[in-house]
Protein backbone atom coordinates (compact mmCIF):
# COMPACT_ATOMS: atom_id res chain seq x y z
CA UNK A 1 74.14 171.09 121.43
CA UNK A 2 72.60 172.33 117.91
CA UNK A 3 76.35 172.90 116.65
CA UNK A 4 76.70 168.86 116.77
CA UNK A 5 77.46 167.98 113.08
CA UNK A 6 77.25 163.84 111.95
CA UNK A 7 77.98 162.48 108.87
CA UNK A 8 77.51 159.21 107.28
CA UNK A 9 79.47 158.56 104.50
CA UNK A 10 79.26 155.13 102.80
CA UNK A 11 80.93 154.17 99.65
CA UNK A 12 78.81 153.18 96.79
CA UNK A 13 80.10 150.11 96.03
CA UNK A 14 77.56 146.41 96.27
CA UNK A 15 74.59 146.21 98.04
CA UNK A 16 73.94 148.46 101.69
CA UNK A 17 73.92 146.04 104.41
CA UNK A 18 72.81 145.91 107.70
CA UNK A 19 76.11 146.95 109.63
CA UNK A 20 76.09 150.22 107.61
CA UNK A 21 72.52 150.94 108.35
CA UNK A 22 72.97 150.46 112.07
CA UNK A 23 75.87 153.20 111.39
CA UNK A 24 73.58 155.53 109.52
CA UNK A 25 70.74 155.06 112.76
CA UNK A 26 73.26 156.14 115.31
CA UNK A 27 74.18 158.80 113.65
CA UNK A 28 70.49 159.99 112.57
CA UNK A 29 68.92 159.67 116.03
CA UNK A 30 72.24 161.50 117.52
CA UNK A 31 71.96 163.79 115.19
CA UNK A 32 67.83 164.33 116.60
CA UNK A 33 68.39 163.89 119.60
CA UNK A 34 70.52 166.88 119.73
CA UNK A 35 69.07 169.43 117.55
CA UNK A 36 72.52 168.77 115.35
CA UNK A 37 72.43 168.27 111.59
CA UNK A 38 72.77 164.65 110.11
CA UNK A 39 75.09 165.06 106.73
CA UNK A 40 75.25 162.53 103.69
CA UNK A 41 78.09 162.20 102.40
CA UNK A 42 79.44 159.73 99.48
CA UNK A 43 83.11 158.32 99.49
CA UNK A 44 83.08 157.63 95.76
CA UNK A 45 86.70 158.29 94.87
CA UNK A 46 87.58 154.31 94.37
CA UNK A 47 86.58 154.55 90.20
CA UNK A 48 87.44 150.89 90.15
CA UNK A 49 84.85 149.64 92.75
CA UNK A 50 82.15 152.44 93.01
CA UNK A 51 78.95 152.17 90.45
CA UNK A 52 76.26 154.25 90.13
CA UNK A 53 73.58 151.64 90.85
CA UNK A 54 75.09 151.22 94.64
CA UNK A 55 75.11 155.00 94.30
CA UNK A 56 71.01 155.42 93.71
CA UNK A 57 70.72 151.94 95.90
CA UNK A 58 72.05 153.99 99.00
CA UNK A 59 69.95 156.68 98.52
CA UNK A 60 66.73 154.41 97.95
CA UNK A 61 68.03 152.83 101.18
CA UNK A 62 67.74 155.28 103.64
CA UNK A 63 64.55 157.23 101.90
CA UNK A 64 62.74 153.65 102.49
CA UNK A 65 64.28 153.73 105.78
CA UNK A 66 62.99 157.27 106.45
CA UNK A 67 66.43 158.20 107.75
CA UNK A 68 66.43 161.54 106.24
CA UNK A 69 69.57 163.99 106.02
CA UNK A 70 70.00 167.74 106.04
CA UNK A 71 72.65 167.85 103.64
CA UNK A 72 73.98 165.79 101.40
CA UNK A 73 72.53 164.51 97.47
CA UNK A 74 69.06 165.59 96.79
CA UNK A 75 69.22 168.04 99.36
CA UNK A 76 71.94 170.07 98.74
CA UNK A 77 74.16 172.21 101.72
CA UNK A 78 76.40 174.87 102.56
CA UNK A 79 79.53 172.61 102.02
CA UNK A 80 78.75 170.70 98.63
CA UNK A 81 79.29 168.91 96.83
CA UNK A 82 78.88 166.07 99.02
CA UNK A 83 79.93 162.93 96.70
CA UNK A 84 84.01 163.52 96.88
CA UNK A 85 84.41 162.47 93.13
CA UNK A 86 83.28 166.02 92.46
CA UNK A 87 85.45 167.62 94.88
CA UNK A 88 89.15 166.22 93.54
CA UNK A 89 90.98 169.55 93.43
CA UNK A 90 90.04 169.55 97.25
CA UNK A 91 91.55 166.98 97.87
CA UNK A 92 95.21 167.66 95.01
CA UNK A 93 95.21 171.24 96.99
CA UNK A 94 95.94 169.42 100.53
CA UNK A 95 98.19 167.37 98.98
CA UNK A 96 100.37 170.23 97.81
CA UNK A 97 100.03 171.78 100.64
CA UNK A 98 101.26 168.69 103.08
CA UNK A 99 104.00 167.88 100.55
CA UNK A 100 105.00 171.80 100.79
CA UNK A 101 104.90 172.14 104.83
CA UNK A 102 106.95 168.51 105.17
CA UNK A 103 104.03 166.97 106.57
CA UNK A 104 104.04 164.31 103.59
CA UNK A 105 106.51 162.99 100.98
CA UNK A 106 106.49 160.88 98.02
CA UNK A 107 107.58 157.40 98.07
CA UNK A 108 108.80 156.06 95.60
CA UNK A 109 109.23 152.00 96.77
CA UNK A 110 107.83 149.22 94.50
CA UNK A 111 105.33 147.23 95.58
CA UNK A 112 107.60 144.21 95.30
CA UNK A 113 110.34 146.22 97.92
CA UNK A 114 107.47 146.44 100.69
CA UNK A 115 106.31 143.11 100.62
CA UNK A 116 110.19 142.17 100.78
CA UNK A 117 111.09 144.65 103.78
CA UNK A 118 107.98 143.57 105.45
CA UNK A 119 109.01 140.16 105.62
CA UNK A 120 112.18 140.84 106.59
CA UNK A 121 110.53 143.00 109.29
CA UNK A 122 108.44 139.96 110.54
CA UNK A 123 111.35 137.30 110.30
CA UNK A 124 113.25 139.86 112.93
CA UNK A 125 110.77 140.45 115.34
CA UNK A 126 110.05 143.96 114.11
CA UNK A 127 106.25 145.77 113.15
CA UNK A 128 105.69 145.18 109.75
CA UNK A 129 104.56 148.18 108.52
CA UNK A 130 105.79 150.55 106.30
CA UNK A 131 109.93 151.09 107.87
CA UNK A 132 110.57 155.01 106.49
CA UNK A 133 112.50 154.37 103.93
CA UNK A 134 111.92 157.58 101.79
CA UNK A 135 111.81 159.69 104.48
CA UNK A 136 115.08 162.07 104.01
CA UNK A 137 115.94 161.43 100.93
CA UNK A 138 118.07 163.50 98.60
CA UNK A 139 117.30 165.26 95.74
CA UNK A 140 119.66 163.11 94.01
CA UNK A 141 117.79 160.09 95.02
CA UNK A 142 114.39 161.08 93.83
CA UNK A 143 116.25 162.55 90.67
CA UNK A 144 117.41 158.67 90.35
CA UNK A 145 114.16 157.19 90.65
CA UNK A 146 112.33 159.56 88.29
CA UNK A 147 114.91 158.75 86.18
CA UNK A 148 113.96 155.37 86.53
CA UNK A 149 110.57 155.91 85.76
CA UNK A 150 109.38 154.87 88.95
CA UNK A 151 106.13 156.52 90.46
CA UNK A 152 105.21 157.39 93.78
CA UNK A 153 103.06 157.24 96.58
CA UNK A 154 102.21 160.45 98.86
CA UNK A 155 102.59 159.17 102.68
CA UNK A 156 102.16 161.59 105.48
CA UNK A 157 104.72 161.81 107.71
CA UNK A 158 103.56 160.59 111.36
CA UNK A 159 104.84 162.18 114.20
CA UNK A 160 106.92 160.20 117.02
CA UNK A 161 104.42 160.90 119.77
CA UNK A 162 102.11 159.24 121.50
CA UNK A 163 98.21 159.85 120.60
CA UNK A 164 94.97 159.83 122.78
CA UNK A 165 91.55 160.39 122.56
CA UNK A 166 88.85 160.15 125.25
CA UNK A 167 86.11 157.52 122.73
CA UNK A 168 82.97 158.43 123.15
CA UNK A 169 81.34 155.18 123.91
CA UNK A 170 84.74 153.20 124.56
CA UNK A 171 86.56 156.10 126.99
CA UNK A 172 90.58 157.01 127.20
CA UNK A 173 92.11 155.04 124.34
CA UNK A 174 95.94 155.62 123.43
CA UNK A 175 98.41 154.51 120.86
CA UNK A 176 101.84 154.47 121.64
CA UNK A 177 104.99 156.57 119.44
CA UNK A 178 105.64 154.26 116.43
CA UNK A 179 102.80 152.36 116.79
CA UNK A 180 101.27 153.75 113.31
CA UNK A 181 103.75 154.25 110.40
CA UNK A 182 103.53 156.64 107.84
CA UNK A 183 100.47 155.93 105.65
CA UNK A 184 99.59 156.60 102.00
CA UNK A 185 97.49 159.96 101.32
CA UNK A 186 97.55 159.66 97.61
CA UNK A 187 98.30 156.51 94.99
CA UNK A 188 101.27 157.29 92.60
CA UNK A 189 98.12 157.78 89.57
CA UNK A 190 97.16 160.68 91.91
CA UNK A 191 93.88 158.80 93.08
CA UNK A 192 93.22 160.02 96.92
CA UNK A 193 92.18 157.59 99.78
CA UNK A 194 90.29 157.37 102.44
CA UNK A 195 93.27 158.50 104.82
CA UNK A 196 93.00 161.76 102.97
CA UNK A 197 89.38 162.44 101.51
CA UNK A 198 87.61 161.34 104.87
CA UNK A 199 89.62 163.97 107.13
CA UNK A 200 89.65 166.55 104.65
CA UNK A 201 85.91 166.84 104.17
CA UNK A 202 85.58 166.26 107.81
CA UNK A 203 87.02 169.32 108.28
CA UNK A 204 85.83 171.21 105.61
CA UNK A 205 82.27 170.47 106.41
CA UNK A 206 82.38 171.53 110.23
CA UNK A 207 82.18 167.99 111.15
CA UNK A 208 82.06 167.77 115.03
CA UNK A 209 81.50 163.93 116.25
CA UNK A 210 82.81 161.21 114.48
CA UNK A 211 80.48 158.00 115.03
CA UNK A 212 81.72 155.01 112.83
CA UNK A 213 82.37 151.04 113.15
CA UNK A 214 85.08 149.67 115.71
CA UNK A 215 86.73 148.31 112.39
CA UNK A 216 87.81 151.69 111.89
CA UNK A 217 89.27 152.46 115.46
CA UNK A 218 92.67 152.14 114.74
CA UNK A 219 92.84 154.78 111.73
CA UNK A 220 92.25 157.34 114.37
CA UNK A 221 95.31 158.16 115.78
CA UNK A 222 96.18 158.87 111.75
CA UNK A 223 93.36 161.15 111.29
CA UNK A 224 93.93 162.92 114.04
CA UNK A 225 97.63 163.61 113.22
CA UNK A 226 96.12 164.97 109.61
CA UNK A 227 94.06 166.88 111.56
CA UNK A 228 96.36 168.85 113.46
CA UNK A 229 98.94 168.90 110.31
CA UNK A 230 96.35 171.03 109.06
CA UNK A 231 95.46 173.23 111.74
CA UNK A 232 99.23 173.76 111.65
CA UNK A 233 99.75 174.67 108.19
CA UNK A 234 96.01 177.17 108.35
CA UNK A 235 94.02 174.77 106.28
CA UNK A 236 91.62 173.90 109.58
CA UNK A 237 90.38 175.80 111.96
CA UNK A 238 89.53 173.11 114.34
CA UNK A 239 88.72 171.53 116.62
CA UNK A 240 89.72 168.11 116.26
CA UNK A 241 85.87 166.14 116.13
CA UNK A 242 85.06 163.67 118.53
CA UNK A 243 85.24 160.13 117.74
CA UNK A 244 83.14 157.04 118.79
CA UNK A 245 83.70 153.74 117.47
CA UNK A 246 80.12 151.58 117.44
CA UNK A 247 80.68 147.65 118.68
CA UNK A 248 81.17 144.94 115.66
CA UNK A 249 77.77 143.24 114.52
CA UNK A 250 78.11 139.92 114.64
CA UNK A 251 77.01 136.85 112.14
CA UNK A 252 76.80 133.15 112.61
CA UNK A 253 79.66 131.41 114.11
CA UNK A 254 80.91 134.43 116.03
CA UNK A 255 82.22 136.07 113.40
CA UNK A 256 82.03 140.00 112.31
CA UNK A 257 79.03 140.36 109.72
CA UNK A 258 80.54 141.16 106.43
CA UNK A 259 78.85 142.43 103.59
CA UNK A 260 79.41 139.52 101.79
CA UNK A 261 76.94 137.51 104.11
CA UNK A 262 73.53 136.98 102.59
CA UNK A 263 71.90 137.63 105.21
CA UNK A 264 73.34 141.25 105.87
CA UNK A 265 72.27 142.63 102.63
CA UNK A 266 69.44 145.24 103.24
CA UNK A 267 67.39 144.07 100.15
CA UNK A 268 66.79 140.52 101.19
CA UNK A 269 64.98 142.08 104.30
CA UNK A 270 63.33 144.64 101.51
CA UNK A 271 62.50 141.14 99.63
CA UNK A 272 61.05 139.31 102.16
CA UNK A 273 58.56 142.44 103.12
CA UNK A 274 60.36 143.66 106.36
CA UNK A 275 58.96 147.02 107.91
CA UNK A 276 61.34 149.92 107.96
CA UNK A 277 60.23 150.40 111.31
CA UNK A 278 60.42 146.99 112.31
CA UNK A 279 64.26 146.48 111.24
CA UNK A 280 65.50 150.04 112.23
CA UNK A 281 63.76 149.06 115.68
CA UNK A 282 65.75 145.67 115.60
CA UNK A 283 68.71 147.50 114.25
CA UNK A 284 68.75 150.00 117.48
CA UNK A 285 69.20 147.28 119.40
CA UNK A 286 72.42 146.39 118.76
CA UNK A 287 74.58 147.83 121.21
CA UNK A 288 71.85 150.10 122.29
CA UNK A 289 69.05 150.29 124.53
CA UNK A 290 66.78 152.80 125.90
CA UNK A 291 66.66 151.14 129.41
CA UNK A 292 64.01 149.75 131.73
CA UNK A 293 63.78 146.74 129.39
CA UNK A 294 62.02 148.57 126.26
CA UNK A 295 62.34 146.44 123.15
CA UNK A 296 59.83 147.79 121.08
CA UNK A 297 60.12 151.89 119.59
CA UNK A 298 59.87 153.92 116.76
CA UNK A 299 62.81 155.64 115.18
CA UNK A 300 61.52 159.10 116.59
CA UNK A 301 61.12 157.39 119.77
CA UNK A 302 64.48 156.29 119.23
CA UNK A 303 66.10 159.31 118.94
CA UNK A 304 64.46 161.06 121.73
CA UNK A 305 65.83 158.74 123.37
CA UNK A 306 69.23 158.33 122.39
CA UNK A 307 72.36 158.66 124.39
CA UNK A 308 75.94 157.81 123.46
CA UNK A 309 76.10 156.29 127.04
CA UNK A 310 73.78 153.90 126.32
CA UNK A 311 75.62 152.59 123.69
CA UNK A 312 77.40 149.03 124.81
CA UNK A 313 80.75 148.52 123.46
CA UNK A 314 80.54 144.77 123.00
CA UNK A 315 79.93 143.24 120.00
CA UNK A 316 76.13 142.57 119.45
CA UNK A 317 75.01 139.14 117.97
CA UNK A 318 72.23 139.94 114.88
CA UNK A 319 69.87 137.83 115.65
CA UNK A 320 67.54 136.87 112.53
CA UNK A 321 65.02 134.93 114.88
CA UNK A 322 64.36 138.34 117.28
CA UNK A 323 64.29 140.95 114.23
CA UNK A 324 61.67 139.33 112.62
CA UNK A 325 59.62 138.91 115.88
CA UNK A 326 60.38 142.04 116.26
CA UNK A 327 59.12 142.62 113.03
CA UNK A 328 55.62 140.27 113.43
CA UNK A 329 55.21 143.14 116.26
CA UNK A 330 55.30 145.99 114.00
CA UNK A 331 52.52 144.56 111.54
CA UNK A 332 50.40 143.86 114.20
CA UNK A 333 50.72 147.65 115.51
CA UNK A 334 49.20 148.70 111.89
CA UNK A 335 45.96 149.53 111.75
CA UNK A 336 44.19 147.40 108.98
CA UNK A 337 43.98 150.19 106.26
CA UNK A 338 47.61 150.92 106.41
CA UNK A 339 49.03 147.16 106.45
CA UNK A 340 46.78 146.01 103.45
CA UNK A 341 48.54 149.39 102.03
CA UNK A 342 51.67 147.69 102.38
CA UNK A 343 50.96 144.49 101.39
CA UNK A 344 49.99 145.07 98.03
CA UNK A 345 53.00 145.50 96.57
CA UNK A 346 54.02 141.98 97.33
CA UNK A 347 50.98 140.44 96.26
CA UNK A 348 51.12 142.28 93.07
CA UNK A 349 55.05 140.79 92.69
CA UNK A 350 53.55 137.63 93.45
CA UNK A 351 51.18 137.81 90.87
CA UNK A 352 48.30 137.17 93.72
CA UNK A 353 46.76 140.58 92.63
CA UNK A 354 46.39 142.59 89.27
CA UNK A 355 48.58 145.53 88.50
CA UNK A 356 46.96 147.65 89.48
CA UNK A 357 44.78 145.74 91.76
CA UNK A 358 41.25 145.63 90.71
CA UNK A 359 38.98 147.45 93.80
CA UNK A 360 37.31 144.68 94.17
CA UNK A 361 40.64 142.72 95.07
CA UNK A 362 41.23 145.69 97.17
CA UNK A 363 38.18 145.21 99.26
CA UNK A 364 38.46 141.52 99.86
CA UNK A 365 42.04 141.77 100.88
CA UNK A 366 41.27 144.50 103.39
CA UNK A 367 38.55 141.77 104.34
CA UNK A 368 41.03 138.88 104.98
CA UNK A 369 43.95 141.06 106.77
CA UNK A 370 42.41 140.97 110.14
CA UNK A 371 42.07 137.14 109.89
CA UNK A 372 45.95 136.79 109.32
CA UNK A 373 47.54 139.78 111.04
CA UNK A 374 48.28 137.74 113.75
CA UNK A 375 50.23 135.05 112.04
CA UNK A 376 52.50 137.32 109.93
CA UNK A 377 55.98 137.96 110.48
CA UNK A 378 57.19 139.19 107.15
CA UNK A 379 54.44 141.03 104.42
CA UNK A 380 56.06 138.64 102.14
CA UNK A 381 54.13 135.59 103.82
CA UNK A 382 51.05 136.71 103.04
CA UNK A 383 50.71 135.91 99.62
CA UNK A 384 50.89 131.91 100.08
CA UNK A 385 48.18 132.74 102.62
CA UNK A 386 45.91 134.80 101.05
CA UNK A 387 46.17 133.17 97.22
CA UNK A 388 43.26 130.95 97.50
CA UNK A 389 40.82 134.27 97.84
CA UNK A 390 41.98 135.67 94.35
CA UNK A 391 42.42 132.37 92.14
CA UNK A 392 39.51 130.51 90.50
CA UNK A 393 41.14 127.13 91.19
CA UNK A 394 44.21 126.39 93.62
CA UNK A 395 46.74 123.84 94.16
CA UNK A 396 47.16 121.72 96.80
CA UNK A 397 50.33 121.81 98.13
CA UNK A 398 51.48 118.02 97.82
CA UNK A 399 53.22 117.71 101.13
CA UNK A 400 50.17 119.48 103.41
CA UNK A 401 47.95 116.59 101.43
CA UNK A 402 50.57 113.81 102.10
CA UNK A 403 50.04 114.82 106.35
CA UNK A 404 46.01 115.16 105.95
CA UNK A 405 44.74 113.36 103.38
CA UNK A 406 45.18 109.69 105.47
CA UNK A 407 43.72 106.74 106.31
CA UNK A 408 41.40 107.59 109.69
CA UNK A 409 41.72 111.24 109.33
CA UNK A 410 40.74 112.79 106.00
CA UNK A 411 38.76 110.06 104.40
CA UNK A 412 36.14 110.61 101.80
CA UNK A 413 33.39 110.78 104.23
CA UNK A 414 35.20 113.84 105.71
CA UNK A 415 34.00 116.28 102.96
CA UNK A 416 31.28 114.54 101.91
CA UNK A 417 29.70 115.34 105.34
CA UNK A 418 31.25 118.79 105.16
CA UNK A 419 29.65 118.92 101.34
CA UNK A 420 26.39 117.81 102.61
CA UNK A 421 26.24 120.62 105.41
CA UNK A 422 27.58 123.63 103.93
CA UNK A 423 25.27 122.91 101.18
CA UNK A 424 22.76 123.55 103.64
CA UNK A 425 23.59 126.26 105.54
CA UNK A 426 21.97 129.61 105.31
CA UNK A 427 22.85 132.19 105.31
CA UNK A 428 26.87 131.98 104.68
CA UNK A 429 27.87 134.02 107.61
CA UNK A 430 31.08 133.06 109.58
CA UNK A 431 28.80 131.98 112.47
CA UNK A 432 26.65 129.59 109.85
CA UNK A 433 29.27 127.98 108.50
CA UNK A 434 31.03 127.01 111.68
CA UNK A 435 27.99 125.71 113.51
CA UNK A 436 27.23 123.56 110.60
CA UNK A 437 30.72 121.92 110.10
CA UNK A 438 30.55 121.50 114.13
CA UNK A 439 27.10 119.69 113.86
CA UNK A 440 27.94 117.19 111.11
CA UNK A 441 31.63 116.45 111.57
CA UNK A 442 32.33 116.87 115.65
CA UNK A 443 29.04 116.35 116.43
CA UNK A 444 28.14 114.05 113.77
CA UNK A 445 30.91 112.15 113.16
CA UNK A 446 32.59 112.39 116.66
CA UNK A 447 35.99 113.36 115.12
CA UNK A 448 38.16 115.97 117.00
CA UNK A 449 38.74 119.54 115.63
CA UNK A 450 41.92 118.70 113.86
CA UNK A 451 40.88 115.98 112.33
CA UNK A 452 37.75 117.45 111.19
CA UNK A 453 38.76 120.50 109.67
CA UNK A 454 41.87 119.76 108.62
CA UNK A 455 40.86 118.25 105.19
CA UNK A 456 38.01 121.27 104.31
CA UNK A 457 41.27 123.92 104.77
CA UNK A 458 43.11 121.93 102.58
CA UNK A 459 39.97 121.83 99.87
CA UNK A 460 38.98 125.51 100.33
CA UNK A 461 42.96 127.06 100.98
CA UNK A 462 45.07 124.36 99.12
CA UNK A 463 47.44 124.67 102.38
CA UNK A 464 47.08 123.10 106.18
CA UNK A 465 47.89 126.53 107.75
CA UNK A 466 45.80 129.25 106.68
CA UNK A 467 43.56 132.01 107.61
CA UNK A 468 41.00 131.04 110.28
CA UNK A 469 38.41 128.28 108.28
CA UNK A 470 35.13 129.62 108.64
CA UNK A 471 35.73 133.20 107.98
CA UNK A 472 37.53 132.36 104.92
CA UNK A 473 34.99 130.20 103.95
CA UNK A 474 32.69 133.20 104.12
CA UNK A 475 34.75 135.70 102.03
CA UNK A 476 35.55 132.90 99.28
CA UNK A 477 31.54 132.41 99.34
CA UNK A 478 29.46 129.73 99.04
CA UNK A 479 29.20 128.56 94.90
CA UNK A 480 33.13 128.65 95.06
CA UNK A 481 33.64 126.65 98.99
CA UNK A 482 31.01 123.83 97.52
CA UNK A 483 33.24 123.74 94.45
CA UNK A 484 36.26 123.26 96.01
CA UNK A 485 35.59 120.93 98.52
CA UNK A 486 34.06 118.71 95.30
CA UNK A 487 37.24 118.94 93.51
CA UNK A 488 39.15 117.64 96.17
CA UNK A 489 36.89 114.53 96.77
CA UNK A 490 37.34 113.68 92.85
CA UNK A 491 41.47 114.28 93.34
């Protein structure tokens, strides 16, 4: 199957979100899976909506994703250009030559006469789409309404027949004669849409499976009346591609993620210090599975893998509480070199480390990441957990104080025992430490763990949850412990 041909082909306009990713995925791990080629396309012919920030946001997208295409921006290809604002006269030659071969016609209705005949349409009983009302007209009547100074629309002329397809992940799917009225090709300023510029390149690129959202399911039957409009009239070869439309994602409540829900935007997951590898993995999930209950993969695995068979076409739920376990999973498959790596960029946003880091920040935060490896879900949370290492004083967070700093369980005599016996201990190994705070306040002081410790974390960390006491005790050292635990006591 190396002739298998995929595209993605997102329009630059906001932020990429999740939904579109999943999209992208499919399409890459079909595209590996099969020895095909995986082509990037942009749909940039909207001038009033697209921006070349979402442009350069896509493309940072799926290079962070590691999603990488064979053709397409950057990369180049036997069929470019591959952002369609830079192939117009592609796009003005089909139109001529649909408008020639009586496959399209202009229309030259306002928008106020649709809305009107589509009411009417409704009141009656009737589909409200467009009704054919320039059709057959005369020369005499489009004389009259350039006369008039009206403009017009380009609509393609559907054909009164029924159209199936056998859906790649949903089966035999038909829609009946009249079921899809004639659509626009071209706005009456010339612009092209999507009914047009999608199809066109389609063809033109040797596009042969078509793997998009279920949103898009029922422009099919259109496309594929374009398509063999143009096989008729020589301007494709075919064949027809293949289509398969990918379930819904769904948001909170039930409802279709849009891309106007925080939560799907692909930077807040960037923000919050997601892996690429942990999200794509999440990402796969939904509406997919590799069988025999395997949940956690890598992208190549993935695609290995992959089978449009596999895909489910219900909806999928996104589920924010599984991708970041998910997620915890993937930093906890690092290897310590390579998920300090990672988290320095964070800290260094967070101003917890220099820019650059110093190497001496390096080494003690390759130090601490085994000690909180375990307890991270997102790189972001590492920086309230790690600050206390790389600050010469801290600040207690007020509410951790408020639940430890009590009558009965973090009194005075807490840390000044704990003060009295680290001052003692030698030498400041992990093993030290914790045998002297065991001696003077379990021991000593028969107080239970939690209630022991509880108020030297706070002292040392500023924070009740935190990297495992002793050993941090041991990597802040002993001049700066002592000094901590001192300030507290005079709080």
């Amino acid at each position: 199957m190396s002739d298998v041909r995929v595209r993605f082909c997102p329009s630059p306009t906001g932020n990429p979100h999740v939904g579109l990713i999943r999209t992208a995925l499919f399409n890459w791990a079909f595209a590996r899976h099969t020895g095909g080629t995986f082509v990037f396309r942009i749909e940039d012919t909207d001038s009033s909506r697209d921006s070349e920030e979402s442009y350069e946001a896509l493309l940072a997208a799926l290079r962070w994703l590691g999603l990488d295409w064979d053709e397409g921006p950057e990369v180049g290809g036997p069929y470019g250009p591959y952002r369609q604002s830079q192939r117009r006269a592609d796009y003005t030659g089909m139109v001529e030559q649909l408008l020639a071969s009586g496959h399209a016609y202009e229309c030259y209705c306002s928008t106020e006469e649709l809305e009107v005949r589509r009411e009417q349409a409704m009141a009656q009983g009737r589909p409200p789409g467009y009704d054919g009302h320039c059709r057959d007209l005369s020369a005499e009547q489009v004389q009259a309404h350039v006369s008039e100074g009206r403009g017009a629309v380009v609509r393609f002329r559907m054909p009164d027949q029924d159209y199936t397809w056998d859906d790649l992940i949903r089966g035999e799917i038909t829609f009946g004669a009249g079921q899809i009225p004639d659509y626009v090709l071209q706005r009456a300023n010339g612009e092209p849409l999507y009914t047009l510029v999608n199809p066109t390149d389609d063809a033109a690129m040797g596009i042969t499976h078509v793997l998009r959202g279920e949103d898009l399911l029922s422009s099919t039957p259109r496309q594929i009346a374009l398509y063999e409009a143009m096989i008729e009239i020589g301007a494709f070869a075919g064949p027809v591609p293949r289509f398969g439309h990918l379930p819904y994602v769904m948001g909170q409540g039930n409802k279709k993620l849009s891309k106007r829900d925080p939560s799907a935007s692909l930077q807040l997951y960037r923000d919050e210090g997601y892996l690429p590898e942990g999200l794509l993995n999440y990402l796969a999930l939904l509406g997919w599975s590799p069988g025999g209950d395997v949940e956690f993969f890598s992208k190549e695995q993935m695609a290995e893998a992959f089978t449009l068979d596999r895909v489910n076409p219900n909806p999928a739920r996104f589920d924010p509480k599984k991708c970041v376990a998910i997620n915890g999973d993937w930093i906890r498959h690092l290897g310590t070199a390579e998920l300090t790596e990672r988290l320095v960029p964070y800290l260094v946003r967070d101003g917890v480390l220099s820019d650059p880091p110093s190497p001496s920040q390096i080494e003690r935060l390759g130090a601490v990441v085994p000690l909180i490896s375990e307890r991270l879900e997102t790189l972001a949370q590492a920086s309230d957990m790690v600050r206390f290492l790389f600050v010469d004083q801290i600040t207690v967070d007020p509410d951790d104080a408020a639940k430890i700093l009590v009558e009965g369980q973090a009194s005075d005599a807490v840390l000044a025992a704990a003060q009295e016996a680290l001052s003692a201990t030698s030498p400041w190994t992990t093993e030290a430490i914790e045998s002297a705070l065991r001696a003077a306040l379990i021991d000593g002081m028969g107080l239970k763990p939690k209630v022991a410790f509880g108020p030297v974390r706070l002292a040392v960390t500023g924070r009740r949850v935190s990297p495992p006491l002793f050993e941090s005790l041991e990597l802040l050292g002993k001049e700066a412990g002592l000094a901590r635990i001192a300030a507290l006591r005079g709080a």
